[in-house]
N, C-alpha and C. Protein backbone atom coordinates (compact mmCIF):
# COMPACT_ATOMS: atom_id res chain seq x y z
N UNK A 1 0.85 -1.18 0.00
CA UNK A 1 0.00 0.00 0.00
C UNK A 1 0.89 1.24 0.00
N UNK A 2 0.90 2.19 -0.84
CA UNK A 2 1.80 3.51 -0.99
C UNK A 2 1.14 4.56 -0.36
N UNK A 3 -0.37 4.50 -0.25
CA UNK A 3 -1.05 5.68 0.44
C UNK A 3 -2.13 5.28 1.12
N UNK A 4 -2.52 6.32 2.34
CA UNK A 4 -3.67 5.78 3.26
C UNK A 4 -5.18 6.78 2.68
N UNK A 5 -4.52 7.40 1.61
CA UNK A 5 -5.85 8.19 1.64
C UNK A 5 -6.47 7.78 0.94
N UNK A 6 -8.44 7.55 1.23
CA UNK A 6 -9.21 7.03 0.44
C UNK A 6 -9.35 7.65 -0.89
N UNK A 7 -9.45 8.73 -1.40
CA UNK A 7 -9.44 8.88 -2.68
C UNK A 7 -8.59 7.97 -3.72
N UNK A 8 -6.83 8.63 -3.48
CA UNK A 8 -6.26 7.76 -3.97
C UNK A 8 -6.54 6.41 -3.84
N UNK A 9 -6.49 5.60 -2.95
CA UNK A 9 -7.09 4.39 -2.99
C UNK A 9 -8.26 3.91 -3.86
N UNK A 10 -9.59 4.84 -3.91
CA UNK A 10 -10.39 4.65 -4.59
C UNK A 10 -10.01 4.55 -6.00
N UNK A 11 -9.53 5.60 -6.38
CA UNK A 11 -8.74 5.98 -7.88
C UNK A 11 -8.15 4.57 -8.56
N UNK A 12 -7.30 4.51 -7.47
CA UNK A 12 -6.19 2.70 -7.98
C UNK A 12 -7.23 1.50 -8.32
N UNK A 13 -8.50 1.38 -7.20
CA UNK A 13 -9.21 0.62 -7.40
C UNK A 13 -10.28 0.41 -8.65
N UNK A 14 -10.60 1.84 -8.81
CA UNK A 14 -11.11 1.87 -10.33
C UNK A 14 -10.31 1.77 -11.35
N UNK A 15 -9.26 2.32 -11.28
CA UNK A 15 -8.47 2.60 -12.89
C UNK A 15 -7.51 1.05 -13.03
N UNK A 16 -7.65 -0.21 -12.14
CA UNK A 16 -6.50 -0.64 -12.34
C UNK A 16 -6.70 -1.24 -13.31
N UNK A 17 -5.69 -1.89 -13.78
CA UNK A 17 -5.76 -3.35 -14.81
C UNK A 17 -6.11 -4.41 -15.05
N UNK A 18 -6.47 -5.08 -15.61
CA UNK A 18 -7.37 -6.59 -15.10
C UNK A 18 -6.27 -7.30 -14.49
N UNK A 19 -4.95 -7.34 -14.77
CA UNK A 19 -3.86 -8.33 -14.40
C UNK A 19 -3.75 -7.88 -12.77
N UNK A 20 -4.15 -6.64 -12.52
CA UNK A 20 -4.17 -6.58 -10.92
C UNK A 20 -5.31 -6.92 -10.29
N UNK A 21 -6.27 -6.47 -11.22
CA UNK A 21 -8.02 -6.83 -10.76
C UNK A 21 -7.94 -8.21 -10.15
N UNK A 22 -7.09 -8.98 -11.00
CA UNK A 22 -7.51 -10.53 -10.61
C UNK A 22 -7.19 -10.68 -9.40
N UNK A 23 -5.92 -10.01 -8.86
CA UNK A 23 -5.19 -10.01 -7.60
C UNK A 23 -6.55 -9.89 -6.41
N UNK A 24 -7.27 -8.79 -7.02
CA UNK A 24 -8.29 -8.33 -5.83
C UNK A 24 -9.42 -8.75 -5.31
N UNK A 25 -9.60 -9.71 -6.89
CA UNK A 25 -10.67 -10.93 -6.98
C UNK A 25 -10.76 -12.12 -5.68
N UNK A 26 -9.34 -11.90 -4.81
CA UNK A 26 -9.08 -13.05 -4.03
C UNK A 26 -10.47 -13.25 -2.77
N UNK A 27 -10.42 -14.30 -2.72
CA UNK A 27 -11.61 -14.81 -1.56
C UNK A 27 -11.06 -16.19 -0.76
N UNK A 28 -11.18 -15.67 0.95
CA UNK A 28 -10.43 -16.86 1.92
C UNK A 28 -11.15 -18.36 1.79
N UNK A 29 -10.09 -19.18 1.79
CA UNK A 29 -11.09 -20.50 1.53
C UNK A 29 -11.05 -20.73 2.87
N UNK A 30 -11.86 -22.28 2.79
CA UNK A 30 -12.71 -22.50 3.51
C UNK A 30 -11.44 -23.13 5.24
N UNK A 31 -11.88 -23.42 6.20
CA UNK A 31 -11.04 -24.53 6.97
C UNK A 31 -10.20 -25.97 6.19
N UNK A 32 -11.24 -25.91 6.12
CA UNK A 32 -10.90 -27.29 5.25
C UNK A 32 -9.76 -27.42 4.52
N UNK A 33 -9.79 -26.49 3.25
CA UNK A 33 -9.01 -26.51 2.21
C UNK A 33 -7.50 -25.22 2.88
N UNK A 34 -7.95 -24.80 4.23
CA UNK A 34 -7.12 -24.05 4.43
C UNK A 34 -5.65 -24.85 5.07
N UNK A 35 -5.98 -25.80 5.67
CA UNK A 35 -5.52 -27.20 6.29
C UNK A 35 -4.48 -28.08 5.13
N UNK A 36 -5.78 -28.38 3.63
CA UNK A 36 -5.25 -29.16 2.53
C UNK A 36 -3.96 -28.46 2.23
N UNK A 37 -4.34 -26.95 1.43
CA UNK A 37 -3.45 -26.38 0.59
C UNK A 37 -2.28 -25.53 1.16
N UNK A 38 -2.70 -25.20 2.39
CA UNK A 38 -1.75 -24.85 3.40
C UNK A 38 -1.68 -23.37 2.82
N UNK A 39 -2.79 -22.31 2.54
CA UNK A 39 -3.27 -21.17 2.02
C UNK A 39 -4.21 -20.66 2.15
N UNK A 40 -4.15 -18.83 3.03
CA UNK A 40 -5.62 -18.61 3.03
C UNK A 40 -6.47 -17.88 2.62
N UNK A 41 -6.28 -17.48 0.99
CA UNK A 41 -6.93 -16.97 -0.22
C UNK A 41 -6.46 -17.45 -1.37
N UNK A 42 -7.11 -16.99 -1.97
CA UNK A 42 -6.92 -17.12 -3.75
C UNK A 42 -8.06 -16.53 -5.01
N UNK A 43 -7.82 -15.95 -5.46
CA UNK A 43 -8.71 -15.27 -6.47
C UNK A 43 -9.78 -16.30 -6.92
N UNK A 44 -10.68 -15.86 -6.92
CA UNK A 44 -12.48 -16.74 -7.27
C UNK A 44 -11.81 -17.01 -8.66
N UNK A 45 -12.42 -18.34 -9.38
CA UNK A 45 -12.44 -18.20 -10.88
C UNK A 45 -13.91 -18.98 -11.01
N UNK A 46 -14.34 -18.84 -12.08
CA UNK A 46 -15.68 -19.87 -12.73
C UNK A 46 -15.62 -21.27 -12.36
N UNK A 47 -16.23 -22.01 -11.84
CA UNK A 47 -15.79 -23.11 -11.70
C UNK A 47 -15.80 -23.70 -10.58
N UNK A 48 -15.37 -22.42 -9.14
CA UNK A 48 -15.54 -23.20 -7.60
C UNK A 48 -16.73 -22.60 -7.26
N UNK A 49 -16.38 -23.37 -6.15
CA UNK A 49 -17.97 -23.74 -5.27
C UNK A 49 -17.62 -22.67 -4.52
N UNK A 50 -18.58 -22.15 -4.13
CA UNK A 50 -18.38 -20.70 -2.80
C UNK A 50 -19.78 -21.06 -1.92
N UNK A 51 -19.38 -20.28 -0.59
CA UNK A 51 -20.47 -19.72 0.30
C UNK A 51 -20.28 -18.68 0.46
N UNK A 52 -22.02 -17.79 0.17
CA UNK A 52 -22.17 -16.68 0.18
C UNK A 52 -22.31 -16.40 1.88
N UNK A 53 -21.17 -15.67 2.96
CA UNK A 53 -20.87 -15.21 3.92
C UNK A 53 -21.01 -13.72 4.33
N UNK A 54 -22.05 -13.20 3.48
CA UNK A 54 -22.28 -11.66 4.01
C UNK A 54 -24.08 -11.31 2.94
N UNK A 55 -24.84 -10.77 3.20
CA UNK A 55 -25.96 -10.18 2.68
C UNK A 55 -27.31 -11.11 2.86
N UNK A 56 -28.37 -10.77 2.31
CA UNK A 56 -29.19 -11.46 2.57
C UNK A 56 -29.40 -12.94 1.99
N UNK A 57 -28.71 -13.28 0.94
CA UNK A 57 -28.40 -14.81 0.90
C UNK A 57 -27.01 -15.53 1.46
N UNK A 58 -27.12 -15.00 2.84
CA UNK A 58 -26.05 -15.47 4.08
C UNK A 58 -26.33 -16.80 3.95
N UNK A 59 -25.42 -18.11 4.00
CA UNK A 59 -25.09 -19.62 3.76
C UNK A 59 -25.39 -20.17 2.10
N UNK A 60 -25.53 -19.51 1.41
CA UNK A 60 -26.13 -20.47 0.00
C UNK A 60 -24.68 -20.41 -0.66
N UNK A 61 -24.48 -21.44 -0.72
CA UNK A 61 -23.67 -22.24 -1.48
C UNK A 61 -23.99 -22.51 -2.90
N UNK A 62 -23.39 -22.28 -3.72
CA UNK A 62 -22.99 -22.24 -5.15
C UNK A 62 -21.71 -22.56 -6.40
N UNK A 63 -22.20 -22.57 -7.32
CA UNK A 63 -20.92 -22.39 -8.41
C UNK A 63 -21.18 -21.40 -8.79
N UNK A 64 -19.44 -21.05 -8.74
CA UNK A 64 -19.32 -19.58 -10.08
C UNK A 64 -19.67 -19.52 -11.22
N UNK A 65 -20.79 -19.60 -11.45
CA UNK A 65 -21.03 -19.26 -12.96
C UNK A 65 -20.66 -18.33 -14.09
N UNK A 66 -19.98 -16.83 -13.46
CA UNK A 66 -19.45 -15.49 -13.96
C UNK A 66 -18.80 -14.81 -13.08
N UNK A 67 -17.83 -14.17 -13.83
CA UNK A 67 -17.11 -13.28 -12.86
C UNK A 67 -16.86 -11.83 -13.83
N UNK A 68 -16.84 -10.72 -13.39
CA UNK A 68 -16.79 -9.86 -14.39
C UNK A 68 -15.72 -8.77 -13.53
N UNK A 69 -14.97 -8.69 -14.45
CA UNK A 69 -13.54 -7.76 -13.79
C UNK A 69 -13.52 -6.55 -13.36
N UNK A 70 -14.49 -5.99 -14.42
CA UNK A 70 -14.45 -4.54 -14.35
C UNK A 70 -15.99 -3.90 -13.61
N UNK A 71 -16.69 -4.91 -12.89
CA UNK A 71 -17.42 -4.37 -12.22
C UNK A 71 -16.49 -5.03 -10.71
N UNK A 72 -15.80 -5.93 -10.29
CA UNK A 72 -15.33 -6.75 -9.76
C UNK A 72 -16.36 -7.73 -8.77
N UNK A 73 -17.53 -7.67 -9.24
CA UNK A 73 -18.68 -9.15 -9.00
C UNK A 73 -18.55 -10.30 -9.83
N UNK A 74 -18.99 -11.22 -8.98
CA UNK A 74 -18.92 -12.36 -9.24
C UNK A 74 -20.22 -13.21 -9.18
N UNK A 75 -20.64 -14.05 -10.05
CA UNK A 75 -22.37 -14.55 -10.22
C UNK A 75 -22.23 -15.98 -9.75
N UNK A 76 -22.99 -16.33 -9.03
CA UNK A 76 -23.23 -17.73 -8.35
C UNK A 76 -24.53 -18.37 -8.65
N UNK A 77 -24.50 -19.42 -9.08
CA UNK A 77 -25.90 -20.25 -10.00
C UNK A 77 -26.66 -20.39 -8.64
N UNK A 78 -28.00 -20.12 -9.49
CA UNK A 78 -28.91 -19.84 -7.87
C UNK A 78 -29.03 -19.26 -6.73
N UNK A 79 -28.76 -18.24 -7.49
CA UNK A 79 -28.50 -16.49 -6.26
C UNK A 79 -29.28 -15.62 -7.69
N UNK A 80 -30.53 -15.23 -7.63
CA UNK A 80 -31.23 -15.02 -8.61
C UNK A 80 -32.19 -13.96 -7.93
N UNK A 81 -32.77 -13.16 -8.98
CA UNK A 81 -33.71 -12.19 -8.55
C UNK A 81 -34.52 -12.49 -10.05
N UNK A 82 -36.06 -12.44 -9.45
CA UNK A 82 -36.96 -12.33 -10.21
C UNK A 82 -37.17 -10.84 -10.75
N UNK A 83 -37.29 -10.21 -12.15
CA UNK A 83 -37.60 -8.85 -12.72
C UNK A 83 -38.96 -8.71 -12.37
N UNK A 84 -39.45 -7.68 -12.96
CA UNK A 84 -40.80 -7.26 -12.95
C UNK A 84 -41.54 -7.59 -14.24
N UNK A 85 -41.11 -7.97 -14.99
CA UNK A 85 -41.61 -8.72 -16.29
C UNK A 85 -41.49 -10.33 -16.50
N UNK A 86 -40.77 -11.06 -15.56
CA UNK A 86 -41.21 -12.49 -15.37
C UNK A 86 -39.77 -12.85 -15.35
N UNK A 87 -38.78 -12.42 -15.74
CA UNK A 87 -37.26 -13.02 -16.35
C UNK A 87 -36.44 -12.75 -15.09
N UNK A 88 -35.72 -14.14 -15.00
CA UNK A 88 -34.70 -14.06 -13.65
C UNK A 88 -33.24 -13.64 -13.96
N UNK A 89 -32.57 -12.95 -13.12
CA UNK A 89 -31.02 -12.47 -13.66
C UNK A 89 -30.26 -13.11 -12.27
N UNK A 90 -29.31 -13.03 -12.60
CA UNK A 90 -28.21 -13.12 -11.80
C UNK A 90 -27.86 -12.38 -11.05
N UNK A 91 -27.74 -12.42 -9.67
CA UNK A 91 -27.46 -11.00 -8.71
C UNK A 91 -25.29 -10.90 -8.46
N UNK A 92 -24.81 -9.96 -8.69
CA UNK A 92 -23.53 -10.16 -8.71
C UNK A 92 -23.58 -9.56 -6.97
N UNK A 93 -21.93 -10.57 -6.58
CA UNK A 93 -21.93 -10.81 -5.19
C UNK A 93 -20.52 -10.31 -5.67
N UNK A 94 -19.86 -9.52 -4.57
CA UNK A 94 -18.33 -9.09 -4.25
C UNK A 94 -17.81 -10.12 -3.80
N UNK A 95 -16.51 -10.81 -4.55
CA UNK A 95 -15.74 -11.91 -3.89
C UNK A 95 -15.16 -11.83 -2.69
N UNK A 96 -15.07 -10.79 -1.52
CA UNK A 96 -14.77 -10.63 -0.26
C UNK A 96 -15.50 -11.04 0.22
N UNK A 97 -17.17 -11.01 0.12
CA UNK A 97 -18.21 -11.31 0.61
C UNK A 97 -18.54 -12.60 0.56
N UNK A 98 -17.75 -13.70 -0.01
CA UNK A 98 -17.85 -15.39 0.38
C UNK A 98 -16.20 -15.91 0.25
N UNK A 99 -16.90 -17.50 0.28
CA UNK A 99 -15.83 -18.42 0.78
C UNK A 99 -15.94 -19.60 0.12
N UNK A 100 -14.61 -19.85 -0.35
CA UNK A 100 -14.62 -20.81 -1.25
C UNK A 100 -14.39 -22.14 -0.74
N UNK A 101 -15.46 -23.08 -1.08
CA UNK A 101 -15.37 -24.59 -0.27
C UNK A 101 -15.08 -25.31 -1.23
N UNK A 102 -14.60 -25.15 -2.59
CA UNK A 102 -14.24 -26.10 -3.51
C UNK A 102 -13.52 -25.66 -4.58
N UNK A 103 -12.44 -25.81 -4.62
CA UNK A 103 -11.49 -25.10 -5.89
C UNK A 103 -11.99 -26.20 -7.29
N UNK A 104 -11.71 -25.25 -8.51
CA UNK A 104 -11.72 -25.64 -9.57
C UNK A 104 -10.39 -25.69 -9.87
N UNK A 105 -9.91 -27.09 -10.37
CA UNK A 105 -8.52 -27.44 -10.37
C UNK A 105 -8.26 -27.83 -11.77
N UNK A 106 -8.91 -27.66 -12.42
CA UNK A 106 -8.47 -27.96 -14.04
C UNK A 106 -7.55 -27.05 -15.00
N UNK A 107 -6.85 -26.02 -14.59
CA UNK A 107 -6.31 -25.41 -15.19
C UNK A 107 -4.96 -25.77 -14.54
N UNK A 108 -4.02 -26.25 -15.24
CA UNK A 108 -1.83 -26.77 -14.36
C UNK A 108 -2.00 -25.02 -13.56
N UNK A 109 -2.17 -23.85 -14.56
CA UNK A 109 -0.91 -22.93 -14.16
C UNK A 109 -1.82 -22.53 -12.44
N UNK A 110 -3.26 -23.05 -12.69
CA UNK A 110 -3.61 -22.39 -10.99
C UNK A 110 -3.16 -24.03 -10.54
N UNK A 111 -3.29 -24.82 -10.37
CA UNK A 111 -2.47 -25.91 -9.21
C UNK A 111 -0.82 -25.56 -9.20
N UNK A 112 -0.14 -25.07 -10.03
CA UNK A 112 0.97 -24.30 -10.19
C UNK A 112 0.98 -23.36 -8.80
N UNK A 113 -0.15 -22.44 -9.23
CA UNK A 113 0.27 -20.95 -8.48
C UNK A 113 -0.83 -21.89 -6.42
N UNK A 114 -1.20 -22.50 -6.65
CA UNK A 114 -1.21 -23.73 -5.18
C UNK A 114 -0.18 -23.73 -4.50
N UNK A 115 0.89 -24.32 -5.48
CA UNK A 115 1.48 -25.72 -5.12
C UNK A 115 2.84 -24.03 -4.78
N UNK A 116 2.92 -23.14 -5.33
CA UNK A 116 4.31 -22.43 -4.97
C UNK A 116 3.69 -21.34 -3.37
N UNK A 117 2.28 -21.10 -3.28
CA UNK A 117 1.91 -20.81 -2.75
C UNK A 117 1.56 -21.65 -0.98
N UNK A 118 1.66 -22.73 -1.11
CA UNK A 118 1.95 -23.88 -0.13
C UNK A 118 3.71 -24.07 0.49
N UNK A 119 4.00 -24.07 -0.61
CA UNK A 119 5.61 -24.64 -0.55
C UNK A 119 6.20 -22.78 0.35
N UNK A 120 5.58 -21.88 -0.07
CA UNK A 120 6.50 -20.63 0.59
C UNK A 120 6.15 -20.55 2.41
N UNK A 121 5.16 -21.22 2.44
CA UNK A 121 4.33 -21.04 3.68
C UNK A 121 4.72 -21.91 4.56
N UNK A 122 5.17 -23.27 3.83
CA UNK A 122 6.17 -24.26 4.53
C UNK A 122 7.39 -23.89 4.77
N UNK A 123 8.33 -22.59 3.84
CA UNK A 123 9.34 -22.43 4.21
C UNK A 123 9.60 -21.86 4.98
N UNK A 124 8.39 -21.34 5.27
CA UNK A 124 8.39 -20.24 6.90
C UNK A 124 8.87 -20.43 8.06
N UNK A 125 9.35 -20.28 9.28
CA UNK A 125 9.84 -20.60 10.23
C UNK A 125 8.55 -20.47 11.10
N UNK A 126 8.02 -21.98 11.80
CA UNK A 126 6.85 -21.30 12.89
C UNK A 126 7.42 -20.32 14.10
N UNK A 127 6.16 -19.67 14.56
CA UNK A 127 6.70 -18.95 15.58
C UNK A 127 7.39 -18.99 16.46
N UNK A 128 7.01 -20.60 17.19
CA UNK A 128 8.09 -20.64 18.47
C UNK A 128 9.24 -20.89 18.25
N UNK A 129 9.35 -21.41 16.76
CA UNK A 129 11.32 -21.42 17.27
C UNK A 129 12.24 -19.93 16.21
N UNK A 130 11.29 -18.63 15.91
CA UNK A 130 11.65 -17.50 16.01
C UNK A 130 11.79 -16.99 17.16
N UNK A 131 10.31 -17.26 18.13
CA UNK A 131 10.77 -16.85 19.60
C UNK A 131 11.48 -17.35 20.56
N UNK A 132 12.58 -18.45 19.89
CA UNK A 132 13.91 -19.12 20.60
C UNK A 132 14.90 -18.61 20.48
N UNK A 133 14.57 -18.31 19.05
CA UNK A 133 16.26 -17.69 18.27
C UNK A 133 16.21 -16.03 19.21
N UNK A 134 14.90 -15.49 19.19
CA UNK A 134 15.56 -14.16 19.57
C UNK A 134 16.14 -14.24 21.08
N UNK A 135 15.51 -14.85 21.54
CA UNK A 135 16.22 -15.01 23.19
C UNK A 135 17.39 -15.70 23.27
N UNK A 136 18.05 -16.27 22.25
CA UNK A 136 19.42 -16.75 22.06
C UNK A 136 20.54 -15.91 21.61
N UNK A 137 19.76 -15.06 21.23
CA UNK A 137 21.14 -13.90 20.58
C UNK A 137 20.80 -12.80 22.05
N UNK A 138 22.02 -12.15 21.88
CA UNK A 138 22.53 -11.16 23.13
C UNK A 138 21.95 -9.71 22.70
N UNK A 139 21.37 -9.20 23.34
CA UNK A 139 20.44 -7.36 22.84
C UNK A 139 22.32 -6.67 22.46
N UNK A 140 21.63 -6.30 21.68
CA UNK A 140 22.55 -5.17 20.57
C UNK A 140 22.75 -4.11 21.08
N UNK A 141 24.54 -3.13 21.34
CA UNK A 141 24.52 -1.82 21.67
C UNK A 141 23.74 -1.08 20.80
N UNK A 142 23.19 0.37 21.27
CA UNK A 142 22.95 1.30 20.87
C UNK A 142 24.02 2.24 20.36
N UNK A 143 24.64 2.21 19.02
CA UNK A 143 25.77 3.28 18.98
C UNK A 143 24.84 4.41 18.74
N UNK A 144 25.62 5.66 19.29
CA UNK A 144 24.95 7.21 19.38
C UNK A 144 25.63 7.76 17.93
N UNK A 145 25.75 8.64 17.79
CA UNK A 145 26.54 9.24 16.67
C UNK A 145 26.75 11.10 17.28
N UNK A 146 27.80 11.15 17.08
CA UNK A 146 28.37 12.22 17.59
C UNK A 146 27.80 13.59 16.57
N UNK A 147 27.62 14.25 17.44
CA UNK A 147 27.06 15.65 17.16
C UNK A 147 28.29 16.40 16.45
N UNK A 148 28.24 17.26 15.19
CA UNK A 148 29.28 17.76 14.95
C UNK A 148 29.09 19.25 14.76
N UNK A 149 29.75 20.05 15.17
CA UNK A 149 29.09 21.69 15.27
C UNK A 149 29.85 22.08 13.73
N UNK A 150 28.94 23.30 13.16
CA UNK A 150 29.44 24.16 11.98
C UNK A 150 30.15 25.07 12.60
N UNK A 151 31.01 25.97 12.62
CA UNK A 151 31.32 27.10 12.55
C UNK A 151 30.80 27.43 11.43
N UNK A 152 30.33 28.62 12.06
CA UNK A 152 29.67 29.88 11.22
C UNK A 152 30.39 31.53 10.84
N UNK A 153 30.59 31.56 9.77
CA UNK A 153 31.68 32.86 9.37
C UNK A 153 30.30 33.82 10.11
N UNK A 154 30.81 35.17 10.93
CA UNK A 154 30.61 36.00 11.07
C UNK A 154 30.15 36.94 10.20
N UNK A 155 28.68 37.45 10.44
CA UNK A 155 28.67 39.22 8.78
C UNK A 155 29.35 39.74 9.61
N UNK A 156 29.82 40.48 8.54
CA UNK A 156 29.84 42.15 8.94
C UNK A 156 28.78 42.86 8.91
N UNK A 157 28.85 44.18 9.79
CA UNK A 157 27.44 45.03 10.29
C UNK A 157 27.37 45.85 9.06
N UNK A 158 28.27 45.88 7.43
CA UNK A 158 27.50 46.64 6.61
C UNK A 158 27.80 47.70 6.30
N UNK A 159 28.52 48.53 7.59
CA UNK A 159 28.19 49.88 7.22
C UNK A 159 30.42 50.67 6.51
């Protein structure tokens, strides 16, 4: 993040690119798969199963049927609104607003971006034996740094 102010922020969020959009697309999976893949997001695509976790269709579970970038909603089969002329549409849901209980795994380069996404999380050091190492090393002096004065040439008064 480069700035805290909402405008700018807003700005980035509208104007970005789809190659970042997708980034923003991300939604936390479930326990389950958080356990499997050893990861706890990943961008929605067509294809997984989600639970809708915020609005008035709170628990309905679905497939992605659509995702659209540049509004950044996402459509879930059977999350529907009836029109006023008889025809049902699709209600688009913000991918922050659910949770994915079933990845769509048919594409290598996303079990790819899994499998490097697992493996970095394993290379991690757990906490307690960071909080060994620091109590094993000895606290560090404070060096000061010495103050150094200018001399300053004198004016003359001018006259």
């Amino acid at each position: 993040m480069k700035t805290s102010k909402p405008r700018k922020q807003r700005k980035r969020l509208y104007q970005a690119p789809l190659h970042r959009r997708y980034k923003i697309f991300s939604a936390p999976l479930s326990p389950e798969l958080k356990k499997s893949r050893n990861t706890n997001s990943i961008p929605v695509r067509t294809g997984d199963t989600v639970r809708i976790m915020r609005g008035d269709r709170k628990g309905f579970e679905g497939k992605v049927s659509g995702v659209d970038r540049t509004k950044y909603r996402i459509f879930v089969e059977g999350v529907t609104r009836e029109k006023v002329d008889g025809t049902t549409t699709l209600i688009p849901v913000h991918p922050s607003k659910v949770m994915i209980t079933r990845l769509n795994l048919d594409d290598k380069w996303r079990r790819g971006i899994l499998e490097r996404k697992s493996a970095a999380k394993k290379a991690e050091l757990p906490e307690e034996e960071i909080v060994e190492k620091k109590e094993l090393e000895p606290p560090k002096k404070e060096v000061k740094k010495k103050r150094t004065t200018r001399k300053t040439a004198k004016k003359s008064g001018g006259a």
